[in-house]
C-alpha atoms as a PDB file:
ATOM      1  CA  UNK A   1      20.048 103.315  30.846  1.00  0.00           C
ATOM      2  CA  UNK A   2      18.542 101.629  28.243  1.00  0.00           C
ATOM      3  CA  UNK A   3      14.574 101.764  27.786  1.00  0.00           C
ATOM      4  CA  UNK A   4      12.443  98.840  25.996  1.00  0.00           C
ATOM      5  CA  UNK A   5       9.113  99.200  24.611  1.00  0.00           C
ATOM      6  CA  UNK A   6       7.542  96.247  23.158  1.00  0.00           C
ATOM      7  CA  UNK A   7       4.204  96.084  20.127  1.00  0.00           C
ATOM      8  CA  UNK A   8       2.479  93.957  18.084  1.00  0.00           C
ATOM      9  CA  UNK A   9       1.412  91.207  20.411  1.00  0.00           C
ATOM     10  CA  UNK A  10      -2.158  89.916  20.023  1.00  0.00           C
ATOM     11  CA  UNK A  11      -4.704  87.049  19.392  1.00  0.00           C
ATOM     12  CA  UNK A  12      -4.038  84.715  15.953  1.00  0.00           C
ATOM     13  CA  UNK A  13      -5.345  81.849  14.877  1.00  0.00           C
ATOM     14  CA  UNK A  14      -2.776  78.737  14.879  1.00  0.00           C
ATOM     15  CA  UNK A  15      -1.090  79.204  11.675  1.00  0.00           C
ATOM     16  CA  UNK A  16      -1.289  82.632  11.363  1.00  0.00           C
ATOM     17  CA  UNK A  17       1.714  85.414  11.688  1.00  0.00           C
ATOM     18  CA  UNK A  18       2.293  87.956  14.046  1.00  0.00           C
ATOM     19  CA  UNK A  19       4.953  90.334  14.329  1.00  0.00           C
ATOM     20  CA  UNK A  20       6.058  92.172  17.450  1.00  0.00           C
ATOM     21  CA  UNK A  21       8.717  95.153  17.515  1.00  0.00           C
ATOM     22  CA  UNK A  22      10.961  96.543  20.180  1.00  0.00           C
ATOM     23  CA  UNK A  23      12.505 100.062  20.322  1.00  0.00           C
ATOM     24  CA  UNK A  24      14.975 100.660  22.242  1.00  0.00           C
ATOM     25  CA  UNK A  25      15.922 103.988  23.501  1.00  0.00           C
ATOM     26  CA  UNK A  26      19.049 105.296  25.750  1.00  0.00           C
ATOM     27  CA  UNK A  27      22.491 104.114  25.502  1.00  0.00           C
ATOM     28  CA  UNK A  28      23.126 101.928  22.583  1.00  0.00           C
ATOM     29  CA  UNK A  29      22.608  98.116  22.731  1.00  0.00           C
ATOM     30  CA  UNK A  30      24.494  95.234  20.862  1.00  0.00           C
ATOM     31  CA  UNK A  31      22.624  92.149  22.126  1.00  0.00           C
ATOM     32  CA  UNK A  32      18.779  92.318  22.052  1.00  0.00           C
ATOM     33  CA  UNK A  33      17.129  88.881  22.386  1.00  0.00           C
ATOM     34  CA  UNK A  34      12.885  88.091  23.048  1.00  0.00           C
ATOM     35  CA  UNK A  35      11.793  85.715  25.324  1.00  0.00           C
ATOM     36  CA  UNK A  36       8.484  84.144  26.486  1.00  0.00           C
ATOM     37  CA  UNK A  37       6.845  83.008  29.317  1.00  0.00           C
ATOM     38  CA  UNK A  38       3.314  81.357  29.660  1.00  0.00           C
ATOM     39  CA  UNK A  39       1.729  80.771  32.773  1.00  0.00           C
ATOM     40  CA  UNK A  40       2.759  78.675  35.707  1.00  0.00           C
ATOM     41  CA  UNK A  41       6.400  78.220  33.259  1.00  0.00           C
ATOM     42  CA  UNK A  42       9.858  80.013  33.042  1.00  0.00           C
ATOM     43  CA  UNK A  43      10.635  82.809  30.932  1.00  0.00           C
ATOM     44  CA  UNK A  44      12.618  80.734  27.805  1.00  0.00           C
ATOM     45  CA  UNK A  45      14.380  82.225  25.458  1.00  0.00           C
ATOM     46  CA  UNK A  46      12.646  82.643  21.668  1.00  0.00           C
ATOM     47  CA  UNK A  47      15.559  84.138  19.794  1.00  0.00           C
ATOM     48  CA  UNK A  48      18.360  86.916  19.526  1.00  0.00           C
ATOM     49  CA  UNK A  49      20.466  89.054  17.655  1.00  0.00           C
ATOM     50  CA  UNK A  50      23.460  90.606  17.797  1.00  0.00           C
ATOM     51  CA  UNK A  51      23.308  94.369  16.626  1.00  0.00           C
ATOM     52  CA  UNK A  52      27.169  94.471  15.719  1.00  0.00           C
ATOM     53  CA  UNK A  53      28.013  90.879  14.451  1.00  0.00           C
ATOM     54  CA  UNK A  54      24.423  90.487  12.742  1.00  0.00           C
ATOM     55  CA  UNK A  55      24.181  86.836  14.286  1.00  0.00           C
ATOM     56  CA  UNK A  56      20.689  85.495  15.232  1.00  0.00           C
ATOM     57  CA  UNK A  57      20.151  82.340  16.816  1.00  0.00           C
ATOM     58  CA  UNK A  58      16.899  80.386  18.053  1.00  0.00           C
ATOM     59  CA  UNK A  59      15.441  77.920  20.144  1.00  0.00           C
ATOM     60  CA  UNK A  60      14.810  74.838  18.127  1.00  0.00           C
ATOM     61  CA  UNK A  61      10.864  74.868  19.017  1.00  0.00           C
ATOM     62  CA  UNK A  62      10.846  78.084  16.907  1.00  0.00           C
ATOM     63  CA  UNK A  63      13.155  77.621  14.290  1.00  0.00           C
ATOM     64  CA  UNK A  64      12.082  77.908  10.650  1.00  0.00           C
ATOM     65  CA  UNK A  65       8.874  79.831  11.715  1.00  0.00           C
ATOM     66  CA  UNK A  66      10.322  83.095  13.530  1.00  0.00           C
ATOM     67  CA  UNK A  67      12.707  85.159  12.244  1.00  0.00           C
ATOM     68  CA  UNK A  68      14.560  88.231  13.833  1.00  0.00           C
ATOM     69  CA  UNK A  69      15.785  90.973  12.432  1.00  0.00           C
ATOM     70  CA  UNK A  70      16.145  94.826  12.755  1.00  0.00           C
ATOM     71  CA  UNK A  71      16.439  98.371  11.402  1.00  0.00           C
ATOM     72  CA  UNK A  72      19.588  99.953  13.275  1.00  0.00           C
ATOM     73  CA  UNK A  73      17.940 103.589  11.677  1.00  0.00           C
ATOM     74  CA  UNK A  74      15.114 103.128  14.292  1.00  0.00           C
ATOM     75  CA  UNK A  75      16.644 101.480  16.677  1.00  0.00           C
ATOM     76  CA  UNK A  76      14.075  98.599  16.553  1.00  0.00           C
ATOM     77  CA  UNK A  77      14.095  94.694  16.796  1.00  0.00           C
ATOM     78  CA  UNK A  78      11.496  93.094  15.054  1.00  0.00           C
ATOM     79  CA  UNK A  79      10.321  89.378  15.877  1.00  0.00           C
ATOM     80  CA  UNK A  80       8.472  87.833  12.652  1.00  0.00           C
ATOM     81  CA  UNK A  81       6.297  85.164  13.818  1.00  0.00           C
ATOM     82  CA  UNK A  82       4.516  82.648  11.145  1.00  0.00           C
ATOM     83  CA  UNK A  83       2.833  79.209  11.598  1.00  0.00           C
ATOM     84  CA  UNK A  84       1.834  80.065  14.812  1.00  0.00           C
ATOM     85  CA  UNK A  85       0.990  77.357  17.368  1.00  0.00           C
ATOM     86  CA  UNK A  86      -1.305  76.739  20.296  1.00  0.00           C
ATOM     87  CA  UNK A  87       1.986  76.680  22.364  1.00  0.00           C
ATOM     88  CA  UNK A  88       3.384  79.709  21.660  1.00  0.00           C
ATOM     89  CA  UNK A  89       1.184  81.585  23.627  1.00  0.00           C
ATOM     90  CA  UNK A  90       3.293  83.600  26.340  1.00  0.00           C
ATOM     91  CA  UNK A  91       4.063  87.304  26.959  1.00  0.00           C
ATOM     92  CA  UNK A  92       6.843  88.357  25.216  1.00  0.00           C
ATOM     93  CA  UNK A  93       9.534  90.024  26.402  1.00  0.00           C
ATOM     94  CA  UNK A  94      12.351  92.075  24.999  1.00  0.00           C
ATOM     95  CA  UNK A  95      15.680  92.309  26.406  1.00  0.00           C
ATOM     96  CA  UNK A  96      18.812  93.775  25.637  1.00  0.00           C
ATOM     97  CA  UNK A  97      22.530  94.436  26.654  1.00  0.00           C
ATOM     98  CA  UNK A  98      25.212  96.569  25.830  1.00  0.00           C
ATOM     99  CA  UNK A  99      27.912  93.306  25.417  1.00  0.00           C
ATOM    100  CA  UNK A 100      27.530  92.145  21.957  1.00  0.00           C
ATOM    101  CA  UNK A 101      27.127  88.447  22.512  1.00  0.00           C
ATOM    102  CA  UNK A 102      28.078  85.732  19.690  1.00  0.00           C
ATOM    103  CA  UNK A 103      26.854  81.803  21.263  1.00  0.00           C
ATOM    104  CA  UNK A 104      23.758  80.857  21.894  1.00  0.00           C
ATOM    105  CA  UNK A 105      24.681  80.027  25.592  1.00  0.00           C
ATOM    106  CA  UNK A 106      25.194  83.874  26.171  1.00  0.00           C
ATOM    107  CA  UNK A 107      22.502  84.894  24.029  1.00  0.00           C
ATOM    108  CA  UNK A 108      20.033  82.141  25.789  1.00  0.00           C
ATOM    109  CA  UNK A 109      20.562  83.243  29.613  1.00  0.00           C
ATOM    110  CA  UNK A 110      17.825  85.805  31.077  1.00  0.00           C
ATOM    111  CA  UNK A 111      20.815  86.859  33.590  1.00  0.00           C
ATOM    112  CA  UNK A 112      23.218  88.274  30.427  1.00  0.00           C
ATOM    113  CA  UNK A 113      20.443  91.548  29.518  1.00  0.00           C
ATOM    114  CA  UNK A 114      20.282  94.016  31.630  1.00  0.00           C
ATOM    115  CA  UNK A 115      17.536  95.863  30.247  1.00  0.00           C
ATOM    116  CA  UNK A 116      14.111  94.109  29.757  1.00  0.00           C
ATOM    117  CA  UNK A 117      10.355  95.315  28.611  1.00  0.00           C
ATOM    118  CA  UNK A 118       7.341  95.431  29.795  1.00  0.00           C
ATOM    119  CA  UNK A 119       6.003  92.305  27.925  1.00  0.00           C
ATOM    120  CA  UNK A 120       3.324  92.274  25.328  1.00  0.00           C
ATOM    121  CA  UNK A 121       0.514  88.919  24.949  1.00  0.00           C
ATOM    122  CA  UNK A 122       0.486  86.968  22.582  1.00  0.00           C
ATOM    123  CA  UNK A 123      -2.353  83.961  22.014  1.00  0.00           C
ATOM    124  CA  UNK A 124      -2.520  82.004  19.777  1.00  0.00           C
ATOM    125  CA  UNK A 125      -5.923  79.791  19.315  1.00  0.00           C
ATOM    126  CA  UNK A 126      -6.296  76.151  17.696  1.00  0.00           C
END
């Protein structure tokens, strides 16, 4: 069992930076990923990492303004968020899975992680 508890969410103003953290507790996990989902959409996937392997990838509407990375000593995944935009305003949601995944199609698909967290808000005003 693998337990996910997500920080850092909040109110910025567009172009600002947020960063949000995940620690993850219980059996170990080699693919942690965040997602979003505003209201009325579908969770999407933001970006992921692959605790093993070291590979990130990222959707293409975030790409060159978030950046994930992580401290394996605390068992954390950070997601640094800068030039934020009106339309990333979602909660956020961790995720995570003991395969270690190494595409972007397994590291995209809600279905692949097991373990999920609570979800934190972030908005993010023009």
């Amino acid at each position: 069992q693998v337990q996910l508890v997500e920080s850092g969410g909040g109110l910025a103003q567009a172009g600002g930076s947020l960063r949000l953290s995940c620690v993850a507790s219980g059996r170990t996990s080699n693919s942690m990923a965040w997602f979003r989902q505003a209201p009325g959409k579908e969770r999407e996937f933001v970006g992921a990492i692959s605790w093993s392997f070291g590979r990130t990838d990222y959707a293409d509407s975030v790409k060159g303004r978030f950046t994930i990375s992580r401290d394996n000593a605390k068992n954390t995944v950070y997601l640094q968020m800068n030039n934020l935009k009106p339309q990333d305003t979602a909660v956020y949601y961790c995720a995570a899975d003991s395969v270690d995944y190494n595409n972007y199609s397994c590291f995209s698909t809600p279905s692949r992680y097991r373990y999920w967290g609570q979800g934190t808000q972030v908005t993010v005003s023009s």
